[in-house]
PDB file of N, CA and C in Angstrom:
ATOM      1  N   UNK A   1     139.839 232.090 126.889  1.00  0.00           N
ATOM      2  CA  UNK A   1     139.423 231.946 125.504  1.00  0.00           C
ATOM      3  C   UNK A   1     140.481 232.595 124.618  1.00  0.00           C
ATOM      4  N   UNK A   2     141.109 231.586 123.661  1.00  0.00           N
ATOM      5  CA  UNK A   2     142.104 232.152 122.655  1.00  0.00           C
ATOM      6  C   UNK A   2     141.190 233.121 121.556  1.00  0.00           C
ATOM      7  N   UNK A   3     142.112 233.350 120.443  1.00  0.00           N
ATOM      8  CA  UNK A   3     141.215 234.033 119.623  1.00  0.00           C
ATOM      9  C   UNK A   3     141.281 232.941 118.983  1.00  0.00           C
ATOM     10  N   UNK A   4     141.483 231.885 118.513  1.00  0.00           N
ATOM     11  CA  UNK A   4     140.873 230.798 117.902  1.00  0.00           C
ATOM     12  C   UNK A   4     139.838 229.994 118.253  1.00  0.00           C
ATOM     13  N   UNK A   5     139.051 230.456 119.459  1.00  0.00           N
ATOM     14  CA  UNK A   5     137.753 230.131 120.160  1.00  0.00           C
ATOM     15  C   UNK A   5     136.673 231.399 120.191  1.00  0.00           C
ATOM     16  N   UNK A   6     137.264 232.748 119.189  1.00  0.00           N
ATOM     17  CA  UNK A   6     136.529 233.294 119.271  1.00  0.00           C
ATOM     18  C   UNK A   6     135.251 232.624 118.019  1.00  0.00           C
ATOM     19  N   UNK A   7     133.965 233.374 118.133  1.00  0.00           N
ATOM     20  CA  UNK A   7     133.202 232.914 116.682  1.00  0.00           C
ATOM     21  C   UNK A   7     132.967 233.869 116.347  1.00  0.00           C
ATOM     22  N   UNK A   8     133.153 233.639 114.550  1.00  0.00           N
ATOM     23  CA  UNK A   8     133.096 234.623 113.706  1.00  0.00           C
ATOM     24  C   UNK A   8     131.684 235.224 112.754  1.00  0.00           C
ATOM     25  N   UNK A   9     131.960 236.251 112.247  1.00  0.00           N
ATOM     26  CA  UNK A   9     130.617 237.238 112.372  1.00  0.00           C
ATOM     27  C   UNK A   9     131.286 237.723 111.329  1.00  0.00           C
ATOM     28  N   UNK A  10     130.327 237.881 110.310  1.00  0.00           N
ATOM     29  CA  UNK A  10     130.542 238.071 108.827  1.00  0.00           C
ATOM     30  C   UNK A  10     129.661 239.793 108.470  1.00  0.00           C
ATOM     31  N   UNK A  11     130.575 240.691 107.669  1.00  0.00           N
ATOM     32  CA  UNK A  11     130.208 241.872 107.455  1.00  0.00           C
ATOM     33  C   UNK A  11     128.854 242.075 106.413  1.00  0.00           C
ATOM     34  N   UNK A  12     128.305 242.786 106.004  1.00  0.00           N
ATOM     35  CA  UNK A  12     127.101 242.485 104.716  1.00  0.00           C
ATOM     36  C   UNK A  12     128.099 242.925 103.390  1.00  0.00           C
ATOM     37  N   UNK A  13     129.505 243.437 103.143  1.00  0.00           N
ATOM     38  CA  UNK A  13     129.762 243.999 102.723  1.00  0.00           C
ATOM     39  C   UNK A  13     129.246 245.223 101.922  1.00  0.00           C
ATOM     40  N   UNK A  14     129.757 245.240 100.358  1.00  0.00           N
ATOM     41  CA  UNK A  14     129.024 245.751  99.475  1.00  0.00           C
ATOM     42  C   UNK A  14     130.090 247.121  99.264  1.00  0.00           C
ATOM     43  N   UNK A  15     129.028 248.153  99.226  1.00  0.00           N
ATOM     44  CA  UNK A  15     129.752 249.853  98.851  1.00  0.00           C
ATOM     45  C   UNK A  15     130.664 249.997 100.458  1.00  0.00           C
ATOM     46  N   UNK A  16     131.235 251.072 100.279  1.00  0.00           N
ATOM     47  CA  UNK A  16     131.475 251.566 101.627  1.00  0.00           C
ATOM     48  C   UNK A  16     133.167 251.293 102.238  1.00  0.00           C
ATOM     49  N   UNK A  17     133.524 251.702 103.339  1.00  0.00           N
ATOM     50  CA  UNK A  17     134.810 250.947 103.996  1.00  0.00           C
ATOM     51  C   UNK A  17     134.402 250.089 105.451  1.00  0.00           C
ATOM     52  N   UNK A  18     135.432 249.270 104.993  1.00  0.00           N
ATOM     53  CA  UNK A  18     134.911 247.828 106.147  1.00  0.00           C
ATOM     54  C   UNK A  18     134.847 248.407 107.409  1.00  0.00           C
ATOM     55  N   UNK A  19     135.450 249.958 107.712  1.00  0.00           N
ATOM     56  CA  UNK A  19     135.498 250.220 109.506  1.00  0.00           C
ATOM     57  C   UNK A  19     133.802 250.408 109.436  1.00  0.00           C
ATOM     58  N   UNK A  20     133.711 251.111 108.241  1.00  0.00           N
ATOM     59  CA  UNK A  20     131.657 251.918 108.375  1.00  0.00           C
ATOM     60  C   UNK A  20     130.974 250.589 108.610  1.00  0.00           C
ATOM     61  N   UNK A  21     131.051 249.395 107.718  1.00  0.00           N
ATOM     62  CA  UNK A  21     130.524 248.578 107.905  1.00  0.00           C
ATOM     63  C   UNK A  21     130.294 247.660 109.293  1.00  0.00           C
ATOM     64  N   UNK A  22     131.385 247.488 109.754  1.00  0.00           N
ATOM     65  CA  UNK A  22     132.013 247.240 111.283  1.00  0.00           C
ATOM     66  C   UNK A  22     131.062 248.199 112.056  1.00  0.00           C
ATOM     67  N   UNK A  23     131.328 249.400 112.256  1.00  0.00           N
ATOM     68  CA  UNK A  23     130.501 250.141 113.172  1.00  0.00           C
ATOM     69  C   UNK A  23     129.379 249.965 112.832  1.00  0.00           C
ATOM     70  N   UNK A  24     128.519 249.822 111.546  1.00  0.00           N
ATOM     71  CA  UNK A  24     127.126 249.846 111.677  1.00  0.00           C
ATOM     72  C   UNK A  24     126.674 248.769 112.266  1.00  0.00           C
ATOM     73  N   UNK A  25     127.486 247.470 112.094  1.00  0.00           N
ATOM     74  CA  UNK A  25     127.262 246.207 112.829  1.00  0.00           C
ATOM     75  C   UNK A  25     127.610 246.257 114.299  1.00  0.00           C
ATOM     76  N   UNK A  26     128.435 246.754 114.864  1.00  0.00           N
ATOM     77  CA  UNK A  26     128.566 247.012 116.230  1.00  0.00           C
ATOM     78  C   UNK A  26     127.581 248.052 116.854  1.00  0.00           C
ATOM     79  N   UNK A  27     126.776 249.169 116.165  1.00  0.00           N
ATOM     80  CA  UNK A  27     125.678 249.627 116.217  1.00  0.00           C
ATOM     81  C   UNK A  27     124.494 249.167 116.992  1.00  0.00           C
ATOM     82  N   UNK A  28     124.638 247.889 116.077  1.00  0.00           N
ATOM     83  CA  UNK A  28     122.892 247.214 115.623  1.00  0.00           C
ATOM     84  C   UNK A  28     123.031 246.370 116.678  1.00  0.00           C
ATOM     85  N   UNK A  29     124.445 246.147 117.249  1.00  0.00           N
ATOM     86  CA  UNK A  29     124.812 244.858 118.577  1.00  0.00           C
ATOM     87  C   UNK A  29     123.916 246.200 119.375  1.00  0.00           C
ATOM     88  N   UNK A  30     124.582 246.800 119.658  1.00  0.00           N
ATOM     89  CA  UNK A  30     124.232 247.534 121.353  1.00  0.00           C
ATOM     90  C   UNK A  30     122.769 248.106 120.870  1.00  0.00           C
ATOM     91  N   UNK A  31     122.224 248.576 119.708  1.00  0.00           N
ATOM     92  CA  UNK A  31     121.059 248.876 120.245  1.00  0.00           C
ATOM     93  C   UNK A  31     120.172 247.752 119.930  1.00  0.00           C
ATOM     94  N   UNK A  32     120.527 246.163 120.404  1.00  0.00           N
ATOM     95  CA  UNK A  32     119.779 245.042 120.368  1.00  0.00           C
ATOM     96  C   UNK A  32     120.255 244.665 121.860  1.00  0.00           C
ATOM     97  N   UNK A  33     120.800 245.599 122.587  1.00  0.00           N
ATOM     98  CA  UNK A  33     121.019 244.778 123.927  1.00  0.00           C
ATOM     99  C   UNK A  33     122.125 244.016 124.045  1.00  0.00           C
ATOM    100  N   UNK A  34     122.669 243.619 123.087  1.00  0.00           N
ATOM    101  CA  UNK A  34     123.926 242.597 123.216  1.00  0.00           C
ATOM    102  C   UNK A  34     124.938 242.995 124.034  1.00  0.00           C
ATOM    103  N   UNK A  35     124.939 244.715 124.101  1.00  0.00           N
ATOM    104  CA  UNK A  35     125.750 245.131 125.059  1.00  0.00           C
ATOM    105  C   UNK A  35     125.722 245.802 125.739  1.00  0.00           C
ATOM    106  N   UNK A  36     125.075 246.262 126.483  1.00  0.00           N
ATOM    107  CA  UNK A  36     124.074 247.193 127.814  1.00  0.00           C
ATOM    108  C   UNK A  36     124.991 247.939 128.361  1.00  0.00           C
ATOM    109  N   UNK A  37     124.311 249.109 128.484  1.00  0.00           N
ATOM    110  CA  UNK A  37     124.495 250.496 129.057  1.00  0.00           C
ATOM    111  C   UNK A  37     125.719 249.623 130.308  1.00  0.00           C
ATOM    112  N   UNK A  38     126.939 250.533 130.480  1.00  0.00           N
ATOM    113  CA  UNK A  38     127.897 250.596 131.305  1.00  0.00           C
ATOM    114  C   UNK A  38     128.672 249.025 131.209  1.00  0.00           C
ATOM    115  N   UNK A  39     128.499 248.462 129.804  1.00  0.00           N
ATOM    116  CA  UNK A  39     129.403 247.345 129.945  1.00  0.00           C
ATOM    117  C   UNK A  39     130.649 247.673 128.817  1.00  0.00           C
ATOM    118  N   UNK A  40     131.856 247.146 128.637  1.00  0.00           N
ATOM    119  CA  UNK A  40     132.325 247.402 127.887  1.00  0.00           C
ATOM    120  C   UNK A  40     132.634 246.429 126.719  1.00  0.00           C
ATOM    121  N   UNK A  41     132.582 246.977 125.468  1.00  0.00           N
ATOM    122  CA  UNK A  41     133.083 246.455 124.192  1.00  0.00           C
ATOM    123  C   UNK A  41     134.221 245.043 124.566  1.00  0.00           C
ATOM    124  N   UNK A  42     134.175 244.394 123.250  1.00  0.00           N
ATOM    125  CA  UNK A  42     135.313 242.963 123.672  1.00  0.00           C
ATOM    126  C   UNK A  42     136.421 244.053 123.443  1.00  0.00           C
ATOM    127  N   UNK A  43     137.663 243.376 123.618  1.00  0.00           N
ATOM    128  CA  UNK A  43     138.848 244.434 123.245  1.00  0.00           C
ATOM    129  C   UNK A  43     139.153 244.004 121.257  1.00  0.00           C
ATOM    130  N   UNK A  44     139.812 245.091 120.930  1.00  0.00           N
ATOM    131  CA  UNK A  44     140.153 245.200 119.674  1.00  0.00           C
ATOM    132  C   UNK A  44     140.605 243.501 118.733  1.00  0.00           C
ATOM    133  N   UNK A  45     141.517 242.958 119.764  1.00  0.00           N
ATOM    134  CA  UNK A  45     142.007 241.597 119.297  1.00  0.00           C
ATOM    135  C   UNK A  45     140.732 240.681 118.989  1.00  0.00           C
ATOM    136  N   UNK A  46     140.183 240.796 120.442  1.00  0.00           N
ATOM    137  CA  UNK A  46     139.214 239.970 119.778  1.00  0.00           C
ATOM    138  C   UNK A  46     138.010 239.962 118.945  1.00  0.00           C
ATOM    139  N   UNK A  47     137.372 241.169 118.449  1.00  0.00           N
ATOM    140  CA  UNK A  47     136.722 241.662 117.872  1.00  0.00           C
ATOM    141  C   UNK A  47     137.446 241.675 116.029  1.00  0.00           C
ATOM    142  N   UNK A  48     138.949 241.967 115.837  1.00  0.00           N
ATOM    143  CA  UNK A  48     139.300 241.916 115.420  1.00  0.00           C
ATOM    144  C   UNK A  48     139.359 240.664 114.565  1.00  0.00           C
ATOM    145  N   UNK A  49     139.572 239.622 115.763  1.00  0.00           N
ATOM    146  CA  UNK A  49     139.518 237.785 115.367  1.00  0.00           C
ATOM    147  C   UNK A  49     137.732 237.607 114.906  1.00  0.00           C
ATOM    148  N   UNK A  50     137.214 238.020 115.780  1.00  0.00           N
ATOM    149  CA  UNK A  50     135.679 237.611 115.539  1.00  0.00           C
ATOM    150  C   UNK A  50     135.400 238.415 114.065  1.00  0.00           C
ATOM    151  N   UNK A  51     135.430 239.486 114.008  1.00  0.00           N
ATOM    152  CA  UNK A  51     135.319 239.526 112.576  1.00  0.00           C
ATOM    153  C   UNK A  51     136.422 239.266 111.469  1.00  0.00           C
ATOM    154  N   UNK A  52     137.174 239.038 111.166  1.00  0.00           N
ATOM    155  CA  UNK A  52     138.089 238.442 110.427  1.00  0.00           C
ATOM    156  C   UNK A  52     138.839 240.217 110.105  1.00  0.00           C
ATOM    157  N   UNK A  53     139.118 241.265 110.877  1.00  0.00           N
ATOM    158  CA  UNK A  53     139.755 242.571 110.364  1.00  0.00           C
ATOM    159  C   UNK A  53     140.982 242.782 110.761  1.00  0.00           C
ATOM    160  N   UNK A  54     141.235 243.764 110.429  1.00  0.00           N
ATOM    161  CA  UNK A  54     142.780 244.504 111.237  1.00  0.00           C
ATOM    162  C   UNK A  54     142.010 245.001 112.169  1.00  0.00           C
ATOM    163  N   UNK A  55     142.914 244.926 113.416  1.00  0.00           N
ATOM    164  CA  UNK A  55     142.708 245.717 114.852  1.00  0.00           C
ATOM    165  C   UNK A  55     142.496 247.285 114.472  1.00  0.00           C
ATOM    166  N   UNK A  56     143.154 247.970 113.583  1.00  0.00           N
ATOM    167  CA  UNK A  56     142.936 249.489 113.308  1.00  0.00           C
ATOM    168  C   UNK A  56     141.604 249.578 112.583  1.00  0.00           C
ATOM    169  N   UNK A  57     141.023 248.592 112.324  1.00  0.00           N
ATOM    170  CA  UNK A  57     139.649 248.573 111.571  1.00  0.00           C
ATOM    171  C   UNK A  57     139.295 248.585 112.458  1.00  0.00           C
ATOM    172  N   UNK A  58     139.314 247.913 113.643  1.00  0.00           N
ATOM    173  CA  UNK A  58     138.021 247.647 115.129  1.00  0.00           C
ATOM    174  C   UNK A  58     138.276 248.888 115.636  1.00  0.00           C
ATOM    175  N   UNK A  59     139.531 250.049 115.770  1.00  0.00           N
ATOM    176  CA  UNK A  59     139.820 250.887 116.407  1.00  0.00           C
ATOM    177  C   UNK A  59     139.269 252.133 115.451  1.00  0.00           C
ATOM    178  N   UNK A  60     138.829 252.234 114.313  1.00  0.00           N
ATOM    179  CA  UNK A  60     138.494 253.270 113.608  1.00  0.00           C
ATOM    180  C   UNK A  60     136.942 253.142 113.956  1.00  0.00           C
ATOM    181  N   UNK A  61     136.665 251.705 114.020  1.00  0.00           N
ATOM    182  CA  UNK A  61     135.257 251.766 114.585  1.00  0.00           C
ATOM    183  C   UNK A  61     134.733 252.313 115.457  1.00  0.00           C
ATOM    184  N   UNK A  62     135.421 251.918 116.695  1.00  0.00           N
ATOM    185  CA  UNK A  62     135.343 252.098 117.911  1.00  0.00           C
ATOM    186  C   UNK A  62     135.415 254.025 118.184  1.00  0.00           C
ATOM    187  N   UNK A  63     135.927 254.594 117.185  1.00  0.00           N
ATOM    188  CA  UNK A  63     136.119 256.005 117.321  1.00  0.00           C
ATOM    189  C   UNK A  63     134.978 256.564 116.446  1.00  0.00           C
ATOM    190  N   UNK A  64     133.849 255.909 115.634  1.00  0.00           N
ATOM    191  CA  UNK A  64     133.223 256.242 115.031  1.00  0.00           C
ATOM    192  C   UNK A  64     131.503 255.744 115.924  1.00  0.00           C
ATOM    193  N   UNK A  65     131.933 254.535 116.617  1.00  0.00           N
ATOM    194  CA  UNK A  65     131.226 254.553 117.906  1.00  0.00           C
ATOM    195  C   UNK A  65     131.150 255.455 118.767  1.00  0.00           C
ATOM    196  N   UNK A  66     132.146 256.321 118.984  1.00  0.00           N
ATOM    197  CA  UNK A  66     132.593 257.462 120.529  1.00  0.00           C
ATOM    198  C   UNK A  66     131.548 258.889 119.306  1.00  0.00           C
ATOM    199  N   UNK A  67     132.248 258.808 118.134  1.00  0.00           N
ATOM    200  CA  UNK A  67     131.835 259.941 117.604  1.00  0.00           C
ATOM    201  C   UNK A  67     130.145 260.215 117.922  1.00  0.00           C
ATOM    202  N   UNK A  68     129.316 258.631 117.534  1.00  0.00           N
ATOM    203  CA  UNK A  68     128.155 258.623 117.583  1.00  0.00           C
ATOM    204  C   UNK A  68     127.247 258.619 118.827  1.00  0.00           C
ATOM    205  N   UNK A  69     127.899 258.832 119.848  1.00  0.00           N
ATOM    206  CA  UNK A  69     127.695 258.911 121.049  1.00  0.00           C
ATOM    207  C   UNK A  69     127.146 257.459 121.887  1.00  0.00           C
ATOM    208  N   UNK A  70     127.825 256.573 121.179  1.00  0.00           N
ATOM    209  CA  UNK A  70     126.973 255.043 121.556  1.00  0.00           C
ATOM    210  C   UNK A  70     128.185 254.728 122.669  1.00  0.00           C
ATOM    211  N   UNK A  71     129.702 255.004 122.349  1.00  0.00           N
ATOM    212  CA  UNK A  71     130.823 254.824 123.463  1.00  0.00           C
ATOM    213  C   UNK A  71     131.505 255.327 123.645  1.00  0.00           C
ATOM    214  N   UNK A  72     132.119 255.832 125.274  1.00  0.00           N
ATOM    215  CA  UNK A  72     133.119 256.573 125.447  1.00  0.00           C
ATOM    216  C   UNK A  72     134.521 255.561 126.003  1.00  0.00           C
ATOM    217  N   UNK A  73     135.511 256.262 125.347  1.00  0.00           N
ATOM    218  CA  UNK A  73     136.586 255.335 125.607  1.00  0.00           C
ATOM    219  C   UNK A  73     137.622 255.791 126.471  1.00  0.00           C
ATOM    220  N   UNK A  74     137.928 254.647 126.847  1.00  0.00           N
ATOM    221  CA  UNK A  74     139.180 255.188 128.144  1.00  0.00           C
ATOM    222  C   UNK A  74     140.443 253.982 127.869  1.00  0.00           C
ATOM    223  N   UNK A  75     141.173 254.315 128.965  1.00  0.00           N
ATOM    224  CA  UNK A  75     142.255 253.207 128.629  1.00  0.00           C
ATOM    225  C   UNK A  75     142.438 251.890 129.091  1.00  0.00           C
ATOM    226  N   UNK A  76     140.873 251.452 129.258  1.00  0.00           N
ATOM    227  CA  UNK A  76     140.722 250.193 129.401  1.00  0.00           C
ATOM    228  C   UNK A  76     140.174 249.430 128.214  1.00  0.00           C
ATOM    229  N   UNK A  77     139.439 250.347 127.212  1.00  0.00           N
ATOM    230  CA  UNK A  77     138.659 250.303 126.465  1.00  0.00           C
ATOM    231  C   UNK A  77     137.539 250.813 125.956  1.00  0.00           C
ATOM    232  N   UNK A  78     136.327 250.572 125.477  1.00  0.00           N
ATOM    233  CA  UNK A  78     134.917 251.194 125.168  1.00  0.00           C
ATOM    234  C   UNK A  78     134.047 250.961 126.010  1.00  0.00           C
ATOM    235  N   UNK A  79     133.254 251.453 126.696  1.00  0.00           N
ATOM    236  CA  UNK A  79     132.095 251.511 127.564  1.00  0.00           C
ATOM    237  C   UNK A  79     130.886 252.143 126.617  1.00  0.00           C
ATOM    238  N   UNK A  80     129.895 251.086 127.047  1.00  0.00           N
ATOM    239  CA  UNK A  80     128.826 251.610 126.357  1.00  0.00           C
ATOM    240  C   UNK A  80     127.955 252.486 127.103  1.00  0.00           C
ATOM    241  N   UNK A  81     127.646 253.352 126.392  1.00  0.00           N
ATOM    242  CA  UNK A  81     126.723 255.031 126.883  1.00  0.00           C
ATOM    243  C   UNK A  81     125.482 254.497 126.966  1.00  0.00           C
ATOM    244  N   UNK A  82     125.002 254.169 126.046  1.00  0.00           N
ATOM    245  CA  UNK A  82     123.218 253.874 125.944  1.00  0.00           C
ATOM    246  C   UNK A  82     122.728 253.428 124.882  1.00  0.00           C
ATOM    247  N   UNK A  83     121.409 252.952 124.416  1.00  0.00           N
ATOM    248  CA  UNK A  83     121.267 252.557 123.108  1.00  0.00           C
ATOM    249  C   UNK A  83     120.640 253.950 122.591  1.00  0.00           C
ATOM    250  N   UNK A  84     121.054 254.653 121.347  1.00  0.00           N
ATOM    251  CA  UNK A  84     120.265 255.124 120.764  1.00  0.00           C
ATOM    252  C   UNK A  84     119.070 255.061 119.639  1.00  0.00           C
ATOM    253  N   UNK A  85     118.200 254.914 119.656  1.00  0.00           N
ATOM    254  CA  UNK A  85     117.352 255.002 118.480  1.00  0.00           C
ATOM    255  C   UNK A  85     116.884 255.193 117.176  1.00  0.00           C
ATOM    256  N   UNK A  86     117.961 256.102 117.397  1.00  0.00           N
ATOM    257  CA  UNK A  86     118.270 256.573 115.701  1.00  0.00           C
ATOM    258  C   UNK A  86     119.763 255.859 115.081  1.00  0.00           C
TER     259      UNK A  86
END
């Protein structure tokens, strides 16, 4: 799958910066199951393509994901921890 076969996924915008927005939407993925405990995140490119961002936007996310304890990252990528509730 190119990234021109990825499908795209639109932010709510509004106040805020597009990484916060990004993470709250990558949030609301894993604690809906979309991405279950011990699987990992798409990589930056394509997440990047799927939402229409810069890769350092998916990567500020992704560190604001680790912050929130939803993923820990290694150098393969993001692994998801668990869903949290709050």
């Amino acid at each position: 799958m190119t990234t021109d076969d990825v499908p795209s996924r639109s932010l709510p915008g509004g106040i805020g910066y597009v990484y916060e927005q990004l993470t709250d939407d990558l949030q609301a993925r894993i604690r809906a199951g979309e991405f279950p405990p011990g699987s990992r995140l798409p990589g930056r490119t394509r997440l990047a393509a799927e939402y229409g961002v810069a890769e350092m936007t998916v990567r500020r996310a992704v560190e604001e994901l680790e912050a929130r304890g939803l993923v820990a990252r290694d150098a393969r990528g993001a692994v998801i921890l668990h869903r949290h509730s709050t």
